[in-house]
Structures are given as structure tokens and as C-alpha cells.
Protein backbone atom coordinates (compact mmCIF):
# COMPACT_ATOMS: atom_id res chain seq x y z
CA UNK A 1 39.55 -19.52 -3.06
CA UNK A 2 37.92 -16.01 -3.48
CA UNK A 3 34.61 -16.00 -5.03
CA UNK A 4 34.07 -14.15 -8.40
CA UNK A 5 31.93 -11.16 -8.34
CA UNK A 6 29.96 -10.60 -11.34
CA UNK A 7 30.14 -6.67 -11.80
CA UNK A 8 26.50 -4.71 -13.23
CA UNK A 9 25.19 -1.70 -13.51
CA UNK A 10 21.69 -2.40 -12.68
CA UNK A 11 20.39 -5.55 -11.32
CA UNK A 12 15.99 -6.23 -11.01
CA UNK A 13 15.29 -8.73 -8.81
CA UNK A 14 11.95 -10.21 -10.07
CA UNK A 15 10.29 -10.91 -13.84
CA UNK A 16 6.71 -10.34 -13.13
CA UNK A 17 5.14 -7.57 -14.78
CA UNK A 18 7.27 -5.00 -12.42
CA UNK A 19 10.54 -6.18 -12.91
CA UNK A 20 9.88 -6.50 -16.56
CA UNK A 21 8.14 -3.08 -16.73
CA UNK A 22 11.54 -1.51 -14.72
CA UNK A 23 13.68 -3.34 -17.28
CA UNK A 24 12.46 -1.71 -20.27
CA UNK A 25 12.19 1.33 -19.31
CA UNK A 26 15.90 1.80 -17.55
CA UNK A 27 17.24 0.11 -21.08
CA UNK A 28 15.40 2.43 -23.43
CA UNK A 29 16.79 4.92 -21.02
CA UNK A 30 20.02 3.90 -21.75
CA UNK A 31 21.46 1.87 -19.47
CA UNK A 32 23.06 -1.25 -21.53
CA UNK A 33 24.76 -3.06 -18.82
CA UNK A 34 21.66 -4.88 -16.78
CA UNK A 35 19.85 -7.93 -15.73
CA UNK A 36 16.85 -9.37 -14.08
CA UNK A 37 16.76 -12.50 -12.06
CA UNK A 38 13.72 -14.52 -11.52
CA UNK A 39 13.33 -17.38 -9.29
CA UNK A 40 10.38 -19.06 -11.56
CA UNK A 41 10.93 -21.02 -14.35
CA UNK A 42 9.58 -18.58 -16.95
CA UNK A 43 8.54 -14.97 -16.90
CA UNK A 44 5.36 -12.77 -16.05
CA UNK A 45 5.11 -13.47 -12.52
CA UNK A 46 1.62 -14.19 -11.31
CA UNK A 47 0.32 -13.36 -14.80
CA UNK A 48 0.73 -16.56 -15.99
CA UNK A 49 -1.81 -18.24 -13.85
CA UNK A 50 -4.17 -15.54 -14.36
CA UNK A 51 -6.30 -16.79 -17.95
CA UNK A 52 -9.18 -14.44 -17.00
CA UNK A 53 -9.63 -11.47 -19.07
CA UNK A 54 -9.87 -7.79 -17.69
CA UNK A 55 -5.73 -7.03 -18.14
CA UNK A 56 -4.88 -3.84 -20.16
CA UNK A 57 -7.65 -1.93 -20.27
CA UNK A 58 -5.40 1.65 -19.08
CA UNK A 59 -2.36 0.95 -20.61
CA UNK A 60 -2.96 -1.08 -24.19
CA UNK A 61 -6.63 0.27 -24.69
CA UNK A 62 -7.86 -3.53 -25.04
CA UNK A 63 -8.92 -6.47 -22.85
CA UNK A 64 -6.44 -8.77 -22.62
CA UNK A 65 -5.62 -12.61 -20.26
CA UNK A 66 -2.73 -12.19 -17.74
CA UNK A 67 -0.57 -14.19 -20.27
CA UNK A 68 -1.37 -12.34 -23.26
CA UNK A 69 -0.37 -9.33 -20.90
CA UNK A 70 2.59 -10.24 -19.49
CA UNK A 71 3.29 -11.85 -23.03
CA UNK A 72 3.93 -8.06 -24.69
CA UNK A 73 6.37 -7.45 -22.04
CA UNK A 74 8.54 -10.87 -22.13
CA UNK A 75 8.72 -9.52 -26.47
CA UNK A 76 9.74 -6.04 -25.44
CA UNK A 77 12.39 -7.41 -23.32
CA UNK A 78 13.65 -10.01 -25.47
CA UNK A 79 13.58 -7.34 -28.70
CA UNK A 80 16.08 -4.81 -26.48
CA UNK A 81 17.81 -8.12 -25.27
CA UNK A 82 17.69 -8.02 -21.99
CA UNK A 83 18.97 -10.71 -19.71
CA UNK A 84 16.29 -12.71 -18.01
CA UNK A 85 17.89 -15.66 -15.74
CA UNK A 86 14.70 -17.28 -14.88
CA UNK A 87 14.98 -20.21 -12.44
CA UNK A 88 17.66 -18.05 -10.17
CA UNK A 89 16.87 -17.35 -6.58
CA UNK A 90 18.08 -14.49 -4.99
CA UNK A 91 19.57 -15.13 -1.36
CA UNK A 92 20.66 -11.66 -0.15
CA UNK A 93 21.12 -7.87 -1.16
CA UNK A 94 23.16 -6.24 0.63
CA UNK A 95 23.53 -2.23 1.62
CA UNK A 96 26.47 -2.12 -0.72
CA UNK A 97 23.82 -3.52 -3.46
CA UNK A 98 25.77 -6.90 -3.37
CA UNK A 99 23.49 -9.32 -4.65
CA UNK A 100 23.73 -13.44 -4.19
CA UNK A 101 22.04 -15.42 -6.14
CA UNK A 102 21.28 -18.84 -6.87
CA UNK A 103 20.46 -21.77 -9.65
CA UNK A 104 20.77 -25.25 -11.09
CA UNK A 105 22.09 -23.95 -14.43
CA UNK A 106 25.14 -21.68 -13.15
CA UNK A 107 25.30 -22.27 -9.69
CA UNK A 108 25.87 -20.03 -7.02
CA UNK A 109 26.65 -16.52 -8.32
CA UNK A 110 27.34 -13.11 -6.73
CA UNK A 111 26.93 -10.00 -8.29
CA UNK A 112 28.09 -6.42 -7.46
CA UNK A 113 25.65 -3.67 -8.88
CA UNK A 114 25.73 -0.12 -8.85
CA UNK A 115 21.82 0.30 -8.82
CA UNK A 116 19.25 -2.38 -7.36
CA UNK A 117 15.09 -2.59 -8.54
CA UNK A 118 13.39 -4.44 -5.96
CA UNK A 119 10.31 -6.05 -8.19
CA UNK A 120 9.61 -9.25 -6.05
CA UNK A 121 6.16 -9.06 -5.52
CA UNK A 122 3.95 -10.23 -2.49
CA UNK A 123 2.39 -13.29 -0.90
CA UNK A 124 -1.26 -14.04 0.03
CA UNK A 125 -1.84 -14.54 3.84
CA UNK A 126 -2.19 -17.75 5.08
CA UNK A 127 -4.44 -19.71 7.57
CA UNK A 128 -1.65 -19.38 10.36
CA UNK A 129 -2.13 -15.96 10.04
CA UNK A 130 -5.53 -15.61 10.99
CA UNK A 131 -6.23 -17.91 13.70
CA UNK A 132 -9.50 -19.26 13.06
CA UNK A 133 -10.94 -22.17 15.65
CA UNK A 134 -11.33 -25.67 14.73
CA UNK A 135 -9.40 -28.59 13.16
CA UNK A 136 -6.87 -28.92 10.56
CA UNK A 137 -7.79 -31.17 7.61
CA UNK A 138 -7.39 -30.93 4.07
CA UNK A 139 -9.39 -28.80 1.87
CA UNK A 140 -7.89 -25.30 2.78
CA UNK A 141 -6.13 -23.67 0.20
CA UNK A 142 -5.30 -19.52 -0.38
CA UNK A 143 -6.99 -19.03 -3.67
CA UNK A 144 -3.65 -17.87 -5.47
CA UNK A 145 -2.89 -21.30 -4.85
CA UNK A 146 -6.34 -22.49 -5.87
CA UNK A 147 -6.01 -20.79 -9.29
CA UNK A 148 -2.48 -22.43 -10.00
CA UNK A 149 -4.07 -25.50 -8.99
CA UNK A 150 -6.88 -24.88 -11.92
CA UNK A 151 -5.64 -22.93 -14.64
CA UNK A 152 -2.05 -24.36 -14.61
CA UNK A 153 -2.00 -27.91 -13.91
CA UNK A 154 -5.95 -28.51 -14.41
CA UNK A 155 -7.11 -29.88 -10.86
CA UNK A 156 -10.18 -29.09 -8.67
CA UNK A 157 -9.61 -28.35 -5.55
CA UNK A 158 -13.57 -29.13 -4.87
CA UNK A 159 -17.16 -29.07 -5.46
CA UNK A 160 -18.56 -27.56 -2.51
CA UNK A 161 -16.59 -23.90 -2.07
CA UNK A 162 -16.89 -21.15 0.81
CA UNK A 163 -15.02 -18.23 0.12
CA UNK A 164 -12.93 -16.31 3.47
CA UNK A 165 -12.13 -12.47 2.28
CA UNK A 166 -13.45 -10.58 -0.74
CA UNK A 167 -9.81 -9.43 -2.55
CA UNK A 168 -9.91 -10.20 -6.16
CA UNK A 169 -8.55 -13.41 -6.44
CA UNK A 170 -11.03 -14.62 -4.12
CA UNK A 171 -13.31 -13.09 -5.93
CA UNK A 172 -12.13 -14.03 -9.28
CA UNK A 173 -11.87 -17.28 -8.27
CA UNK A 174 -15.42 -17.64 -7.51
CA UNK A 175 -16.07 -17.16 -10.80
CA UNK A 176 -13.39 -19.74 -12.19
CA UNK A 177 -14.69 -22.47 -9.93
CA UNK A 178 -18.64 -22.03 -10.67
CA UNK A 179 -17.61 -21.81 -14.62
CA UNK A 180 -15.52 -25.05 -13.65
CA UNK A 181 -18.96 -27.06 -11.85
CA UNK A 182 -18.25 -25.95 -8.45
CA UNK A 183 -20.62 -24.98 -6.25
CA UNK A 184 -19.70 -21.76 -4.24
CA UNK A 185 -21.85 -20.97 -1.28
CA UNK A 186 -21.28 -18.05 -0.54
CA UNK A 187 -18.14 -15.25 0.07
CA UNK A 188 -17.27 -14.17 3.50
CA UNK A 189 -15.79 -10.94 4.24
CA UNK A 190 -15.09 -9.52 7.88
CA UNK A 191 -15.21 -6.10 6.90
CA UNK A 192 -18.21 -3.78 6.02
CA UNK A 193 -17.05 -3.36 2.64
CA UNK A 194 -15.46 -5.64 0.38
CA UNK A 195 -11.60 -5.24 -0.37
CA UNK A 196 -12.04 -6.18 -4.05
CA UNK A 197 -12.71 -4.09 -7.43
CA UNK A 198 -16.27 -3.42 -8.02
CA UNK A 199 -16.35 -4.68 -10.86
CA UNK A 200 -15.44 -7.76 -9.88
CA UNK A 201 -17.78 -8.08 -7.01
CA UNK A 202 -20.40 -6.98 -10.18
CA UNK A 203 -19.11 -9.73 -12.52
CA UNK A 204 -17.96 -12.33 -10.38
CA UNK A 205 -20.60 -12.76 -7.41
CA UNK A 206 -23.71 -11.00 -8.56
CA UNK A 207 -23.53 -12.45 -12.19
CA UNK A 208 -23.41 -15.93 -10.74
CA UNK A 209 -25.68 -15.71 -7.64
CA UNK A 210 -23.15 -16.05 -5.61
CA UNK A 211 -23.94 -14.33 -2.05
CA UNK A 212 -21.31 -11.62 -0.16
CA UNK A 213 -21.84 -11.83 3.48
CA UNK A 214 -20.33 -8.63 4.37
CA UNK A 215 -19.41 -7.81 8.03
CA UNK A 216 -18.88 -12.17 8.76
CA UNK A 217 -16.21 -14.41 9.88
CA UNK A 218 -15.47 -18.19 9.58
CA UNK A 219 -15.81 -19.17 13.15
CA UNK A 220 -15.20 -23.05 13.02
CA UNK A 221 -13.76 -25.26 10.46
CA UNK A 222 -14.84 -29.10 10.41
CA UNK A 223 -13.61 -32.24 9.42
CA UNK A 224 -10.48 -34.29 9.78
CA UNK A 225 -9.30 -36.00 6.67
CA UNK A 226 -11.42 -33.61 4.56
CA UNK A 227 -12.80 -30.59 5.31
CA UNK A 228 -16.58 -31.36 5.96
CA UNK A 229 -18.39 -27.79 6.52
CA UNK A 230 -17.72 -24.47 8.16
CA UNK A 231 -19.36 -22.51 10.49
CA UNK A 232 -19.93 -18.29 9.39
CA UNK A 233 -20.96 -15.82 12.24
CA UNK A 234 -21.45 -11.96 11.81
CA UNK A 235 -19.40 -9.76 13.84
CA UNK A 236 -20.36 -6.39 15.52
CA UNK A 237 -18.14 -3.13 15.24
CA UNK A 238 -15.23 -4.60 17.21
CA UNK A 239 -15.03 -7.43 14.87
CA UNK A 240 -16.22 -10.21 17.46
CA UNK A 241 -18.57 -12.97 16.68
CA UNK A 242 -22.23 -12.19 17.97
CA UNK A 243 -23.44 -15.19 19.21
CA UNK A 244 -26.98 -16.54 17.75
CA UNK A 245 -26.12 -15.67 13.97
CA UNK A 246 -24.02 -18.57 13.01
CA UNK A 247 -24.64 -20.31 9.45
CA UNK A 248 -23.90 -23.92 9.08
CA UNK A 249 -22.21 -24.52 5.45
CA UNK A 250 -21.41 -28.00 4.44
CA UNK A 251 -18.64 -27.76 2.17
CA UNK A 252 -14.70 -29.71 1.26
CA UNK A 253 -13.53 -26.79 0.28
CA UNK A 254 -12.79 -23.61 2.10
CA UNK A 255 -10.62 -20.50 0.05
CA UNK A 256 -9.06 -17.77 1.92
CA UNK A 257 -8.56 -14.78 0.12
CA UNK A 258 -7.83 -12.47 3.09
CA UNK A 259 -4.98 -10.30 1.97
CA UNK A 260 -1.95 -10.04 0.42
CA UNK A 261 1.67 -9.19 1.70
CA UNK A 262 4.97 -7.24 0.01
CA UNK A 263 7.81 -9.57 -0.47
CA UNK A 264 10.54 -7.61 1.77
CA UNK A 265 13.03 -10.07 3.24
CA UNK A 266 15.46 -9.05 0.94
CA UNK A 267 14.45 -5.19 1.45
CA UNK A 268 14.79 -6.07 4.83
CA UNK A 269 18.49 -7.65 4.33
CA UNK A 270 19.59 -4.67 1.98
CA UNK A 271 18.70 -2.39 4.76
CA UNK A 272 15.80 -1.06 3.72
CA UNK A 273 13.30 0.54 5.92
CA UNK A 274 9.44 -0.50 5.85
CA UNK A 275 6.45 1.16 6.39
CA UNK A 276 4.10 -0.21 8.87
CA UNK A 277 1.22 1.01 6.36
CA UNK A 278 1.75 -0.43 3.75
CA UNK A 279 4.54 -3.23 4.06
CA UNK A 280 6.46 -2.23 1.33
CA UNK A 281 9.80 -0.18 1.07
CA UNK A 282 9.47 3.67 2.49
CA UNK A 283 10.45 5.26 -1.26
CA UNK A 284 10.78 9.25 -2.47
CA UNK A 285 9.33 10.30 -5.40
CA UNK A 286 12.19 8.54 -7.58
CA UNK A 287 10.67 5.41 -5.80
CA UNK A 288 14.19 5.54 -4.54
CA UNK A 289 14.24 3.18 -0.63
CA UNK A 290 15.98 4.91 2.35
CA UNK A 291 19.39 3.12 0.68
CA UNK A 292 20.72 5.08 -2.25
CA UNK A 293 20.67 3.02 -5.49
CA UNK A 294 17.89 0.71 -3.91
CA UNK A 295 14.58 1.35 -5.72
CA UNK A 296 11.10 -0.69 -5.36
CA UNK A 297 8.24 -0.78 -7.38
CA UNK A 298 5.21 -3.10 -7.71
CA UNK A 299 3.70 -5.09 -5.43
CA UNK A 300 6.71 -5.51 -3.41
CA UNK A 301 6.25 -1.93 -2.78
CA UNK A 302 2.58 -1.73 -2.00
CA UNK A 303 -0.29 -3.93 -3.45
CA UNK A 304 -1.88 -2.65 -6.35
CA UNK A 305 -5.23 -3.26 -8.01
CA UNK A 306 -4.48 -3.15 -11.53
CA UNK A 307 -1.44 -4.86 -13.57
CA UNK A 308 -1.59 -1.75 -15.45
CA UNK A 309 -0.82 0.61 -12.70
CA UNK A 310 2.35 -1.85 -11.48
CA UNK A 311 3.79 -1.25 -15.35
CA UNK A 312 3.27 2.50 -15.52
CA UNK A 313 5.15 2.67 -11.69
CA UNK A 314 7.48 -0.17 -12.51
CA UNK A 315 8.77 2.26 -15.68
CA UNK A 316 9.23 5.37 -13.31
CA UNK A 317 11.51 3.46 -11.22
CA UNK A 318 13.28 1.74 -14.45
CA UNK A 319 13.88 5.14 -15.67
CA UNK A 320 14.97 6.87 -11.69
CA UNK A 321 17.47 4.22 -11.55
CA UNK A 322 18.64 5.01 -14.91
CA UNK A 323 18.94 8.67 -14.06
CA UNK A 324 20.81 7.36 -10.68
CA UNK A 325 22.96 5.69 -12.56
CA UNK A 326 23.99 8.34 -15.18
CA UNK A 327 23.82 11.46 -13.63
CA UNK A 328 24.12 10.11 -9.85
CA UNK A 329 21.70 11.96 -7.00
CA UNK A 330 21.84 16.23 -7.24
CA UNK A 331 21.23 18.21 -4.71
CA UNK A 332 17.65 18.00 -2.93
CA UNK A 333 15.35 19.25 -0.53
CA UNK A 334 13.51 16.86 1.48
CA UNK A 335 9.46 16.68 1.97
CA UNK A 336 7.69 14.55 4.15
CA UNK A 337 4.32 13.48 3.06
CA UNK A 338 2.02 12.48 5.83
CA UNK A 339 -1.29 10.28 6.19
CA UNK A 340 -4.04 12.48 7.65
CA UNK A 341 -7.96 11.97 8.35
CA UNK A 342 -9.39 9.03 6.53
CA UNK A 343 -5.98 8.18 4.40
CA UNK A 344 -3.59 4.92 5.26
CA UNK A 345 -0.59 4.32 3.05
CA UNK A 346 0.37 7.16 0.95
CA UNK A 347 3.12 6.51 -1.67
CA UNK A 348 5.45 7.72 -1.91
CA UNK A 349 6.17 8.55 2.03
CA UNK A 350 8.74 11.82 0.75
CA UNK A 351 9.97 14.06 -2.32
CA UNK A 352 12.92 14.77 -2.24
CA UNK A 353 12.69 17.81 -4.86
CA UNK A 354 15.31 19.41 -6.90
CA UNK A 355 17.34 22.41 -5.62
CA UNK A 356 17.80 23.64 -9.20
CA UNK A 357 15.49 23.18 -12.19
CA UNK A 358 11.98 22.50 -12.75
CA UNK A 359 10.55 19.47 -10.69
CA UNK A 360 8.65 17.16 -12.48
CA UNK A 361 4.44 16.08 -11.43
CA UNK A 362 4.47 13.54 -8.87
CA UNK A 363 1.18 10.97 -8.20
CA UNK A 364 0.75 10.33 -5.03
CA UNK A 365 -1.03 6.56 -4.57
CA UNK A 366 -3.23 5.41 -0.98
CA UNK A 367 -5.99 3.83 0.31
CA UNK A 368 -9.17 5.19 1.95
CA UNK A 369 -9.35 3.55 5.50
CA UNK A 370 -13.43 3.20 4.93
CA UNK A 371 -16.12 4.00 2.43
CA UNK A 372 -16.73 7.58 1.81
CA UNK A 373 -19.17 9.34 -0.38
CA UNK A 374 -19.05 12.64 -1.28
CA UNK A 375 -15.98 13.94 0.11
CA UNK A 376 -13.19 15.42 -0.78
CA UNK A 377 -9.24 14.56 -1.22
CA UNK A 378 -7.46 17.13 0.28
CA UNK A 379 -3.43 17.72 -0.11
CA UNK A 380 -2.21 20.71 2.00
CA UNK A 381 1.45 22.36 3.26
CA UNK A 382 0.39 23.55 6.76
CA UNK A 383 -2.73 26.25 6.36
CA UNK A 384 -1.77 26.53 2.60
CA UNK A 385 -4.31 24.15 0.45
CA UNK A 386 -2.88 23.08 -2.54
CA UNK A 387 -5.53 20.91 -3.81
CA UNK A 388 -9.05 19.53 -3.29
CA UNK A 389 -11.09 17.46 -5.38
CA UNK A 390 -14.40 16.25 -4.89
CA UNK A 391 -14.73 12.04 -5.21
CA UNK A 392 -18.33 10.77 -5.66
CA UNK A 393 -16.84 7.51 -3.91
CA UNK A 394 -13.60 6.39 -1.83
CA UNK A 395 -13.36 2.53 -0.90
CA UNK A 396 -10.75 0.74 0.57
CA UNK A 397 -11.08 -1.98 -2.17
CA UNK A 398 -9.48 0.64 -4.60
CA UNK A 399 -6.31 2.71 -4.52
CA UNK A 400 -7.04 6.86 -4.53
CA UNK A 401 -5.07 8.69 -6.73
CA UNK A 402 -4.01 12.41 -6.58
CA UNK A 403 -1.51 14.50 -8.87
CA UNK A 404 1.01 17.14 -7.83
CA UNK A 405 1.64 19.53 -10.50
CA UNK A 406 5.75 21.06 -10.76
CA UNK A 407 3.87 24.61 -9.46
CA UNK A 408 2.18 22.26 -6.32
CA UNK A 409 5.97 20.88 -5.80
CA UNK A 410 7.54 24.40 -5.56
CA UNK A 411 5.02 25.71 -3.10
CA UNK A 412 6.21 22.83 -0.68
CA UNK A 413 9.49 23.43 -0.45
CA UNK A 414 10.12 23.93 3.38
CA UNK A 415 7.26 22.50 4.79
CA UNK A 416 5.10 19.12 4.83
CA UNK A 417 2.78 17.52 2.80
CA UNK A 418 -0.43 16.11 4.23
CA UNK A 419 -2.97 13.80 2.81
CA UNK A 420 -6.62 13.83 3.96
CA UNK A 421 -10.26 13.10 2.74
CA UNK A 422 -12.90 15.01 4.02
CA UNK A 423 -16.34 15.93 3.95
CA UNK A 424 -16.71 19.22 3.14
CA UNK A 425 -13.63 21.43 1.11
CA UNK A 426 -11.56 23.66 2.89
CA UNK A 427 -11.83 27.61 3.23
């Protein structure tokens, strides 16, 4: 018996605030026939979980909770009726954009698109990952996890909390568990600098007392039925514990917060090729992936700091793939854009700019690989500077943005964009 194959024009894998964001925009663009498959039970992705205020602030002009966020987006959709199948997982996308999917409502279903939006989202890192000494007992949880475990189903993980990592969950969370009785002894973060927002190292750590031990490791972990303590050390420059400074916490409850990664085992399966930078899809200006009719967007594609940034990239890749799909791919000349001094990740990795007609301003989107003050982001085509603009301060906890104009675009035609930051601007 042949299977039935379930023809679409575009198909988003993923209903967090990407996939939502990419949904909208490619159906206001005009693209009727599409639908969005999400393997939760409801909408908004990690949103949900997130009851902490802070959402909004670039895109709506007002402070909103994750839910009341991702809330305006789950209306939007349902008001331009799209399909949402929540409670579907996605098994495979193919290179042909053949997509297999999963659920308990309409069993297994295959689908044959003509465009793909890859919106899945990432994972936080676990323990496994980083290899740290000592027994296994309970008490260990990511802090993603953590927060489900509070906000959503209204249990406490413990009363005696070390932090591993400074992203913003951990940090958030630090928060959420003091407000919740919890004692948090202190945050831990390897690095010199912490790889969370300011202002959440401002509102969620120095409002509450709660001390960042920057440039320190968990070293041992303790207990066997329950986590009884951990053991905090401060590295030198090549990241190794320097024996004599170890801190004895006694603790049950130990949070790791030490990094999140893209979602790309279906990129992967689809063909897509990855970027060792930033473990997300390698994506042109269209946020089109190395497989035509494949785009990615979110934090699938690279991890963001603000919901608000996802949306407004999430609705330039709703809107490429509605282009794609009506007007399919004209002619184009291809530019690399390259990392240089002081820059990791740059998306998108090419343009692929228009032989005819004006091209349109393109933001470019990376990371700082330290703290710099003072300095300058610098975007060049060989000798030829196009731009450089002075940035009080550059910190790996927050993504660097810089703008190609259409003028910027033409003068690259031919040659390669680089990316650096540095301390004094160029002749």
C-alpha cells in the first residue's frame, strides 16, 4: 500500500515564537497554502514557561510575560487561520523538502512541500556535556528544566541552590527561586565575563545579593541519594582549576545554565550544512540554508538574546520563503562574509545579491569573542572600508549588530565581506 503524501506549499517546523513569527509573515505575504507543526501540546515554545516580565520591550513598546508574548502571536495566527498541529513530531526532512511527521490524533503523516522554515529551536547543555568530577545523585537539573519544574507544574527543585554558568535562564532563575524561599549561594561562571544580559546580571544577582564568581568552575559534586554540597575552584587563563582556592558550598541543589544548543538533526537530515560557529544552519541573506527552499530562523539558527529579535528575523524568513515560493530564486551574485579579529559567528555567513534591481539593507548579527571597550566594528571588501562605528562596549553576553545599506551591498559585488572589531578606526 503506497503511503499518501500530503502536498503544501510551505511547511514551519516549530510553534515557538519563530515558527509563529515565519507563519505570519509568509501568509500576509500571500502564501495561502501552509502549515506549522509543533511537537508540544500547545503553542509559544519556551514562552510559556517563561512568567517573568522583560518580553517586548523592541517590538510592542511594552513589558510583557513570555505568555502574554507569545499569546499576541498564537491570535495573529489563529485571526489569518493558519494551521497549527500542535502535539505532531517531526521525524525527517528530506533534501526534496519531504517532511514526516508524527501524532496521536492523525497518525503518521507525510507531507511534500515546496518551501521548508526550520523554527525548532535549541536545547540547554547538559551535565554529560561538561564533565565535571564527582558522583551522580539527584539534585542536578539544567535550569530550563528547573523553571518548567516551578512555573508550570509548581515544584521546588530545592532550598539550598548553586548556580553553574551565567546565561539568562540561569540567571533568571536565580531570581525565581530566591522570590520562591530558596536560598541561592552564589552563581558560577568559568568565563571572565558573564554570558548573560546585563540587565539581568543587574536585576537578578545584584538586586538579591546574590554573588557572581566570575572566572570559577564546579570542581566536585557530593552526595549520593541527594546532592549534599559542591566544591567551586577559580581557574587561571587556560581554564584549569588553581589549586588552594576551592569553596566548600553545602547545597541539594545544583543548576547548570552553561549554554544552549540549535536544534539541527533535522537540518542535518534535510542536508543542510552547519556552521561550526554558531551551530545553526549556514543561511544567505534570505536566511535561505545551502538547500534551496530550506530556510532557518530563530534559535535553531543561532541563539538569540531577545524574543524580540527571533520575531523580527523569524518574519524575514516568513516573507524570503514567500518570495521563493512566488517568484522562485533570480539570478545572483554570491558574497562571502567572513569572521575577522575579535568576531565569532556572523549571520548570515553569505549574500547572495541581485544581478538586476536594487538590493535591499541587510543586518548582519555576531558575537564579540571577549569584552571590548572602546573599539570599533569594522565591515570591509578587501582595502575598501565600508563601515566603522565606534561601540562604547562589546560583550559576548550580547549579540553585535551592524547594518548594510543597498549602496554598501553594491560596492561588494565581486569581492568579500569581512567582519572585525578593533581598537582604533581604519585609515
Amino acid at each position: 500500500m503506497s503511503e499518501k503524501v500530503i502536498p503544501v506549499d510551505l511547511l514551519v517546523v516549530g510553534a515557538g515564537p519563530a515558527g509563529l513569527a515565519a507563519a505570519i509573515a509568509a501568509k500576509s505575504a500571500g502564501v495561502m497554502d501552509l502549515v506549522v507543526l509543533e511537537r508540544e501540546d500547545e503553542p509559544g515554545g519556551i514562552l510559556n514557561q517563561c512568567i517573568h516580565n522583560g518580553f517586548g520591550l523592541h517590538r510592542f513598546r511594552e513589558e510583557l510575560t513570555g505568555p502574554e508574548y507569545a499569546w499576541r502571536d498564537i491570535l495573529k495566527a489563529r485571526e489569518l487561520e493558519i494551521p497549527v498541529h500542535c502535539g505532531t513530531t517531526v521525524l525527517s526532512v528530506t533534501r526534496g523538502k519531504r517532511v514526516t511527521a508524527v501524532s496521536r490524533e492523525r497518525g503518521l503523516e507525510v507531507y511534500q512541500a515546496r518551501a521548508v522554515i526550520l523554527a525548532m529551536g535549541c536545547r540547554e547543555r547538559p551535565r554529560g556535556a561538561l564533565a565535571i568530577p564527582g558522583t551522580r545523585p539527584a539534585g542536578i537539573f539544567s535550569a530550563g528544566t528547573a523553571q518548567k519544574l516551578v512555573n508550570m507544574a509548581g515544584f521546588m527543585p530545592g532550598r539550598r541552590v548553586v548556580i553553574l554558568g551565567s546565561g539568562d535562564i540561569g540567571l533568571i532563575m536565580a531570581r525565581r527561586m530566591t522570590l520562591q524561599g530558596a536560598r541561592v549561594l552564589a552563581c558560577v561562571e568559568l568565563m571572565p565575563y558573564s554570558s548573560g544580559l546585563n540587565r539581568n546580571i543587574v536585576q537578578c544577582l545584584h538586586d538579591y545579593g546574590i554573588p557572581l564568581l566570575l572566572s570559577h568552575t564546579v570542581v566536585d559534586v557530593k552526595g549520593r541519594g541527594r546532592l549534599s554540597g559542591v566544591t567551586v575552584a577559580r581557574v587561571g587563563e587556560d581554564r584549569r582549576p588553581v589549586p588552594g582556592t576551592e569553596i566548600e558550598y553545602e547545597c541539594d541543589t545544583l543548576l547548570l545554565s552553561v549554554g544552549l544548543i540549535p536544534e539541527n538533526e533535522l537540518s542535518l537530515g534535510a542536508g543542510v550544512r552547519l556552521s561550526p560557529a554558531t551551530g545553526g544552519p549556514v543561511v544567505n541573506d534570505k536566511l535561505e540554508t545551502n538547500v534551496h527552499g530550506v530556510f532557518s530562523c530563530g534559535n535553531v539558527l543561532h541563539v538569540h538574546d531577545l524574543v524580540d529579535f527571533v520575531s523580527r528575523e523569524s518574519a524575514l524568513a516568513g516573507a524570503a520563503a514567500a518570495r521563493y515560493l512566488q517568484a522562485g530564486k533570480p539570478p545572483f551574485d554570491r558574497v562571502p562574509v567572513q569572521d575577522g579579529q575579535g568576531v565569532r559567528g556572523t549571520v548570515p555567513q553569505r549574500l547572495d545579491l541581485p544581478r538586476e534591481g536594487e538590493p535591499e539593507a541587510v543586518d548582519l548579527m555576531f558575537r564579540p569573542d571577549r569584552v571590548y571597550q572602546n573599539h570599533y566594528v569594522t565591515l570591509s571588501a578587501g582595502d575598501r572600508v565600508l563601515l566603522s562605528q565606534r561601540r562604547l562596549i562589546l560583550t559576548p553576553g550580547e549579540m553585535a549588530e551592524a547594518r548594510l545599506t543597498p549602496e554598501m551591498l553594491k560596492a561588494l559585488r565581486g569581492s568579500a565581506l569581512r567582519v572585525d572589531i578593533t581598537p582604533q578606526k581604519p585609515a
